[in-house]
Protein backbone atom coordinates (compact mmCIF):
# COMPACT_ATOMS: atom_id res chain seq x y z
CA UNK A 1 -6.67 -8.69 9.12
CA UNK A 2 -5.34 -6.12 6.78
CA UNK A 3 -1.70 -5.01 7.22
CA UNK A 4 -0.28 -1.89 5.18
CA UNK A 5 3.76 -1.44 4.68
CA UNK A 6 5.88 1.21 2.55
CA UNK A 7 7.94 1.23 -0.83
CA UNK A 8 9.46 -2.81 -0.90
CA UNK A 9 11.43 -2.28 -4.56
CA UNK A 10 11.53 -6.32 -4.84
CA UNK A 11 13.06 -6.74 -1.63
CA UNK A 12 10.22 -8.48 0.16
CA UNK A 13 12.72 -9.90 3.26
CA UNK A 14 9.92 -7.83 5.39
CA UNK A 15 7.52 -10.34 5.33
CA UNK A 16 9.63 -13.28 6.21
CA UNK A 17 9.01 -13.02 9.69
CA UNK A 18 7.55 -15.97 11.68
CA UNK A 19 4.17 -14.54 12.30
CA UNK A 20 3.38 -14.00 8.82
CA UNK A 21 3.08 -17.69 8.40
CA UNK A 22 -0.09 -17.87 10.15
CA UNK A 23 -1.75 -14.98 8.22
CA UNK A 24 -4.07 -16.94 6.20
CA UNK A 25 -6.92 -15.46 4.06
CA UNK A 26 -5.29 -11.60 5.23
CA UNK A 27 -4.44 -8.77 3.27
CA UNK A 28 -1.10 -7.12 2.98
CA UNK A 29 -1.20 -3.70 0.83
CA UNK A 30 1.64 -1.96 -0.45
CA UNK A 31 1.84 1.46 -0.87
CA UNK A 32 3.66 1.66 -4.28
CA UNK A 33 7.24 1.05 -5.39
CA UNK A 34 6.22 -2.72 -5.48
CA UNK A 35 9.21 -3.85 -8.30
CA UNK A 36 8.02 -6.80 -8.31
CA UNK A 37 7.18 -6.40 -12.43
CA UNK A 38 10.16 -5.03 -13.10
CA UNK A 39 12.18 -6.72 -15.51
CA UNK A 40 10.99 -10.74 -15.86
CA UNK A 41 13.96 -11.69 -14.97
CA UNK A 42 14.68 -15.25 -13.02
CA UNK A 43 15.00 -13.03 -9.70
CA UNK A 44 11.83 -11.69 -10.60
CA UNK A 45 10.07 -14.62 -10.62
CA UNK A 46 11.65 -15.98 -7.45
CA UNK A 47 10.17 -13.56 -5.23
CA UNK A 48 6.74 -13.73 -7.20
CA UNK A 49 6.39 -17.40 -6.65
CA UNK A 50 7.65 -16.34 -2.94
CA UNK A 51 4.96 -14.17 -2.64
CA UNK A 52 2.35 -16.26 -4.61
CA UNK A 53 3.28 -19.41 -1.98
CA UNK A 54 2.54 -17.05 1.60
CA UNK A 55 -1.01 -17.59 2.69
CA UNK A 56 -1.89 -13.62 2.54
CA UNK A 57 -2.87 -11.93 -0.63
CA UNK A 58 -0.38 -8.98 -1.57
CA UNK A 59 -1.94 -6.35 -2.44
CA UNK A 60 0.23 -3.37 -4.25
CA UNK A 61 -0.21 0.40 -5.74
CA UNK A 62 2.08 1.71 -8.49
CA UNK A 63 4.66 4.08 -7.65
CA UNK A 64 7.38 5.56 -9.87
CA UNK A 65 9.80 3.04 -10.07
CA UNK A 66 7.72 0.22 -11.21
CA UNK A 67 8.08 -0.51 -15.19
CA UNK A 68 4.60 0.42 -17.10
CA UNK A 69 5.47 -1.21 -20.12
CA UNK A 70 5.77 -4.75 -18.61
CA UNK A 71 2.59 -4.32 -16.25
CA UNK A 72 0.53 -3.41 -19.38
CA UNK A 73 0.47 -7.15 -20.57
CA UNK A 74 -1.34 -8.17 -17.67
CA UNK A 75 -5.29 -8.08 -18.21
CA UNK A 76 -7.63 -5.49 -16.82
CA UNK A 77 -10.28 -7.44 -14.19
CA UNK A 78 -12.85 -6.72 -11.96
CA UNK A 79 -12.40 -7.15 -8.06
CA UNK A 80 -14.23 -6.22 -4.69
CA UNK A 81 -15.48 -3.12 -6.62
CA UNK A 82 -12.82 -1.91 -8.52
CA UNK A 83 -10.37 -2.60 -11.50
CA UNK A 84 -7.12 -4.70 -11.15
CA UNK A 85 -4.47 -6.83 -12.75
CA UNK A 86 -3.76 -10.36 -11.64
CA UNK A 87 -0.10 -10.88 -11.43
CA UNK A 88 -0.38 -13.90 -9.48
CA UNK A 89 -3.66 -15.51 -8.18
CA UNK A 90 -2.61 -13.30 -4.82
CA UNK A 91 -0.68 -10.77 -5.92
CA UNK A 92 -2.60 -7.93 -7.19
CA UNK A 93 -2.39 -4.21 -8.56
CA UNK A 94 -4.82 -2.27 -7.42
CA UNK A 95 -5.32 -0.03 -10.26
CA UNK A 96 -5.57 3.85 -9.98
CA UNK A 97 -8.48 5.58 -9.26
CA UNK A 98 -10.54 3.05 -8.38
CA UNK A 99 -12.71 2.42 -5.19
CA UNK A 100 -12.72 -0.93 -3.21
CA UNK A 101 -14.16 -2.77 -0.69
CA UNK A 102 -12.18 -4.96 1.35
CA UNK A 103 -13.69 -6.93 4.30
CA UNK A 104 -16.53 -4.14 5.02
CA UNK A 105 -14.10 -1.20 4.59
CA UNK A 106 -14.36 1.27 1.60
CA UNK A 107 -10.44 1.92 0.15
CA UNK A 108 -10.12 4.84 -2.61
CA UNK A 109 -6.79 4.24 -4.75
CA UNK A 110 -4.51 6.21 -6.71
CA UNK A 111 -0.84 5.15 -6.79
CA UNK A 112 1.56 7.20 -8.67
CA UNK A 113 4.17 9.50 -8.16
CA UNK A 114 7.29 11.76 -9.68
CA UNK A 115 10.81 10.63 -9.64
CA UNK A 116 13.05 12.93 -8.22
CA UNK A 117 16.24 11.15 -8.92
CA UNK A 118 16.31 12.21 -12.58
CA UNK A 119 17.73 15.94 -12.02
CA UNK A 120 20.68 15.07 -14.75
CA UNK A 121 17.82 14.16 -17.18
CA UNK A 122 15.87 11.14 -19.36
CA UNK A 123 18.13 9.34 -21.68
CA UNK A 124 17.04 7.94 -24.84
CA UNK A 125 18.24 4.31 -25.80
CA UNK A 126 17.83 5.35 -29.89
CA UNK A 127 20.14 8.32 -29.29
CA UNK A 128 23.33 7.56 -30.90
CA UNK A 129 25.53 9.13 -28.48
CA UNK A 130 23.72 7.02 -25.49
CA UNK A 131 26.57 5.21 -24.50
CA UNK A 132 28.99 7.74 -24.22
CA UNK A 133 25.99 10.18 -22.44
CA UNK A 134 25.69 7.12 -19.93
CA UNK A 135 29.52 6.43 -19.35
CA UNK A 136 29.43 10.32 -18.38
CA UNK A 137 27.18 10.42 -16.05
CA UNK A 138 28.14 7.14 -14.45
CA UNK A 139 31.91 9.10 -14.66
CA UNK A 140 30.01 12.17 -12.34
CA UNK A 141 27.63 9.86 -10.53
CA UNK A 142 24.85 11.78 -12.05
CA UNK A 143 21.36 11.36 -11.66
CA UNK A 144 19.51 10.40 -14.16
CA UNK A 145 17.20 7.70 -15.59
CA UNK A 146 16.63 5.61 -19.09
CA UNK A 147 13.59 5.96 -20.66
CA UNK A 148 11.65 2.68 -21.00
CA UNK A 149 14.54 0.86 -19.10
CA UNK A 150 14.10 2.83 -15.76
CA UNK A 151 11.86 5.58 -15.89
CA UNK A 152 8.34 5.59 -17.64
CA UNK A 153 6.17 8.81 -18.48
CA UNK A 154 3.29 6.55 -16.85
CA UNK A 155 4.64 7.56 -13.43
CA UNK A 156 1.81 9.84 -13.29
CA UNK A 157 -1.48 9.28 -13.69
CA UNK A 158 -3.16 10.09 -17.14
CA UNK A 159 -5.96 12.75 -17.82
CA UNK A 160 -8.71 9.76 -17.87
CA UNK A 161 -6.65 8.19 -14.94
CA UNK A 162 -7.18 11.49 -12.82
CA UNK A 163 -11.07 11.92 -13.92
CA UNK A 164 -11.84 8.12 -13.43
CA UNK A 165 -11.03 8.70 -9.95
CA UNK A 166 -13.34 11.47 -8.74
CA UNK A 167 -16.06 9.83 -11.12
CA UNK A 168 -15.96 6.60 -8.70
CA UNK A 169 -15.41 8.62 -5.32
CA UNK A 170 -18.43 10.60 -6.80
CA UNK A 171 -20.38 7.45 -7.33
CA UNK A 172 -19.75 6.49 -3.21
CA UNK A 173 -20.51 9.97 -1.95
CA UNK A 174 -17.31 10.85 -1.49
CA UNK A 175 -16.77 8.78 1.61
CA UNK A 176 -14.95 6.03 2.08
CA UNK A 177 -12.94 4.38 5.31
CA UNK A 178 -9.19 4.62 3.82
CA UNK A 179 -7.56 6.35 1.03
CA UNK A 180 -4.31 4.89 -0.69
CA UNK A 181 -1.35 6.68 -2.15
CA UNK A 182 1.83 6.24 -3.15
CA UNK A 183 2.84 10.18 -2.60
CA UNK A 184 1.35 12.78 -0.54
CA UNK A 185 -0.88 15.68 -1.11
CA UNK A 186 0.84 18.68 -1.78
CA UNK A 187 0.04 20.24 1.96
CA UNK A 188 0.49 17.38 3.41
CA UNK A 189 4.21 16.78 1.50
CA UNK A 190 5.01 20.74 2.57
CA UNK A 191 4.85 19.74 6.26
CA UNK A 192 6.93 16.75 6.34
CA UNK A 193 9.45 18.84 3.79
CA UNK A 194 9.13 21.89 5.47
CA UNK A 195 8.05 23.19 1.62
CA UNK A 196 11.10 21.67 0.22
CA UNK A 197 9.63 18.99 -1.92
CA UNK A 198 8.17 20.19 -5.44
CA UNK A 199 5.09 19.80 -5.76
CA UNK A 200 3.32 18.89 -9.08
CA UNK A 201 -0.11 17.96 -10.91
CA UNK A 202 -0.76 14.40 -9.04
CA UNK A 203 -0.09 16.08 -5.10
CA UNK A 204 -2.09 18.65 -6.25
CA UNK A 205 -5.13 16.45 -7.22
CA UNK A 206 -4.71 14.27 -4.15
CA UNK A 207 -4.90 17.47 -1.94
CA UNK A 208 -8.32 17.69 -4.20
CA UNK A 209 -9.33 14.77 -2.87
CA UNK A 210 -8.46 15.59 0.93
CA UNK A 211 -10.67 18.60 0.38
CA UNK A 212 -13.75 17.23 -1.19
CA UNK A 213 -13.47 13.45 0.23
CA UNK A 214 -14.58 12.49 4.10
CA UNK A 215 -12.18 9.55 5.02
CA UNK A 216 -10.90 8.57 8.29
CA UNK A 217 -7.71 7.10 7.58
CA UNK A 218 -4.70 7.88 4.59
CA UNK A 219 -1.38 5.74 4.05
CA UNK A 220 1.15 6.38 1.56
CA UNK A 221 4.14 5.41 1.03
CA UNK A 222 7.33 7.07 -1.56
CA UNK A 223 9.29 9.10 1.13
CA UNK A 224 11.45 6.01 2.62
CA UNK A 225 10.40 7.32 6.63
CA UNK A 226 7.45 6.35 8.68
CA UNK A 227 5.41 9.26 10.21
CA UNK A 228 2.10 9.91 11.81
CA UNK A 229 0.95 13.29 10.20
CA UNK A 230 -2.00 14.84 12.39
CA UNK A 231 -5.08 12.54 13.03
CA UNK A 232 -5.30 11.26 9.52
CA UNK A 233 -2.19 10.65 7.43
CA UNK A 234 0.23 7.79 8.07
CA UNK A 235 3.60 7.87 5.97
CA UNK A 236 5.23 4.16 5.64
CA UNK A 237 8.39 2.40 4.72
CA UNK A 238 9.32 -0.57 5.98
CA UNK A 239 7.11 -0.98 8.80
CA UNK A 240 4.37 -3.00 8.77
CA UNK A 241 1.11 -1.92 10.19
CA UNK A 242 -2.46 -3.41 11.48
CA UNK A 243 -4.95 -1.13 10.38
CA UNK A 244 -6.75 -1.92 13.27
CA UNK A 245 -4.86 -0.15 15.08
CA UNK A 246 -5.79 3.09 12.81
CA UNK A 247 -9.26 2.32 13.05
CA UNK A 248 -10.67 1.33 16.49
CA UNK A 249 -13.53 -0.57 16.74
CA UNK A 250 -13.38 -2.07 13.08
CA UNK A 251 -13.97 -5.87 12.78
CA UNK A 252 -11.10 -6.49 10.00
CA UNK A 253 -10.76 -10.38 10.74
C-alpha cells in the first residue's frame, strides 16, 4: 500500500497509531514540511531513528520550512527512476523534479514552496544590529524569519530545478498516474483562497504542468486543511490517506 499525509514539521505522533505496525514493505509519502533535517539536534535524531525503526519506508518532499543547508550533505542517489537522498535506509527525499515509479504507478515530484510568514522581513545573523532587530520584533510579535537559521532562499526551486522537471515529464510523455506537490498551482490555490493567496513563479509552473501533463491524481500538502478540489486535486494535513482509494482499480499491495 501507499499512504499520503500533509505538512508533519517533526511531529510524526500521526503515525503512531496501532495499524501502522503491520504496514510492512508500504509506502508513506509526505507532502513537504517534513522537519525532520532540521537542526541535528538529539530530538532530531529521536524521531529519525523512530521513523527508521517502523516497518514502512517514509517517503518526504521539501517544503519551505525544511533547512537546505543541512539536507545538502546528504548524497545525491538513484531510486525507482528518479534522484533522491538517503536520510535513513527508509527515510527518503524525493528530490524535485524528478519522475518515479513506485509499485507500477508513475509519481512526478516537485516539492517546494514560499513562506508567507516572513511579511516583517529576512534577518541577517552578520548584521550587527541583529539582536536588537530580533528583540523588536519578538517585542511586536512580528513575522519574520532568519536567514540560514529558519528560512532558506532554496524554498523555491532553482532555474535547472524547474527545467529538470519538464525534461523528465517530457521523457514519459507527459503522463504519469500521480503528481506530488508541496503547494498548489496557482488556479488551483485561487479557488481554495478565493484569489487571496499570492501567487508566484513555482504555482505558476505547476499550473504549467496541470496544463501540459495528463495525470489522474494530485496531492499536496502546505495549506494546514484537507480538501478534495474537483476530480483531481487532494489538499492534505494531517490526515492520512490510501491512495487506493483515489485510484480505483489499482493493485498498490
Amino acid at each position: 500500500m501507499i499512504y499520503i499525509t500533509g505538512d508533519t514539521h517533526a511531529e510524526f505522533n500521526r503515525f503512531s497509531k496501532k495499524f501502522f505496525d503491520a504496514m510492512e514493505n508500504d509506502y508513506v509519502i509526505i507532502c513537504g514540511d517534513f522537519g525532520g533535517v532540521w537542526d541535528d539536534s538529539a530530538y532530531q535524531k529521536y524521531w529519525l531513528d523512530w521513523l527508521a525503526a517502523k516497518p514502512w519506508t517514509t517517503l518526504f518532499l521539501d517544503g519551505n520550512h525544511e533547512n537546505y543547508d543541512l539536507l545538502a550533505t546528504y548524497p545525491v542517489e538513484q531510486w525507482h527512476g528518479g534522484k533522491v537522498q538517503f536520510i535513513r535506509p527508509n527515510v527518503i527525499y524525493l528530490m524535485r523534479g524528478q519522475v518515479f515509479v513506485i509499485d507500477g504507478l508513475r509519481f512526478f515530484v516537485m516539492g517546494g514552496a514560499s513562506s508567507h510568514d516572513v511579511s516583517s522581513g529576512i534577518l541577517e545573523m552578520d548584521d550587527p544590529d541583529f539582536y536588537e532587530k530580533r528583540r523588536r520584533l519578538d517585542r511586536e510579535r512580528a513575522l519574520y524569519r532568519v536567514n540560514h537559521l529558519s528560512w532558506w532562499k532554496e524554498e523555491l526551486p532553482s532555474d535547472e530545478e524547474y527545467a529538470e522537471g519538464l525534461k523528465n515529464l517530457d521523457a514519459v510523455g507527459n503522463r504519469v498516474d500521480v503528481i506530488l506537490s508541496h503547494c498548489a498551482p496557482s488556479s488551483v490555490q485561487d479557488i481554495i483562497s478565493s484569489g487571496l493567496f499570492e501567487k508566484d513563479r513555482l504555482t505558476d509552473y505547476l499550473d504549467q504542468v496541470r496544463e501540459r501533463c495528463t495525470f489522474r491524481r494530485w496531492f499536496f500538502g502546505h495549506y494546514h486543511e484537507n480538501m478534495e478540489i474537483g476530480q483531481q486535486f487532494v489538499m492534505l494535513y494531517e490526515k492520512i490517506l490510501p491512495l487506493t482509494d483515489y485510484l480505483p482499480g489499482e493493485e498498490n499491495a
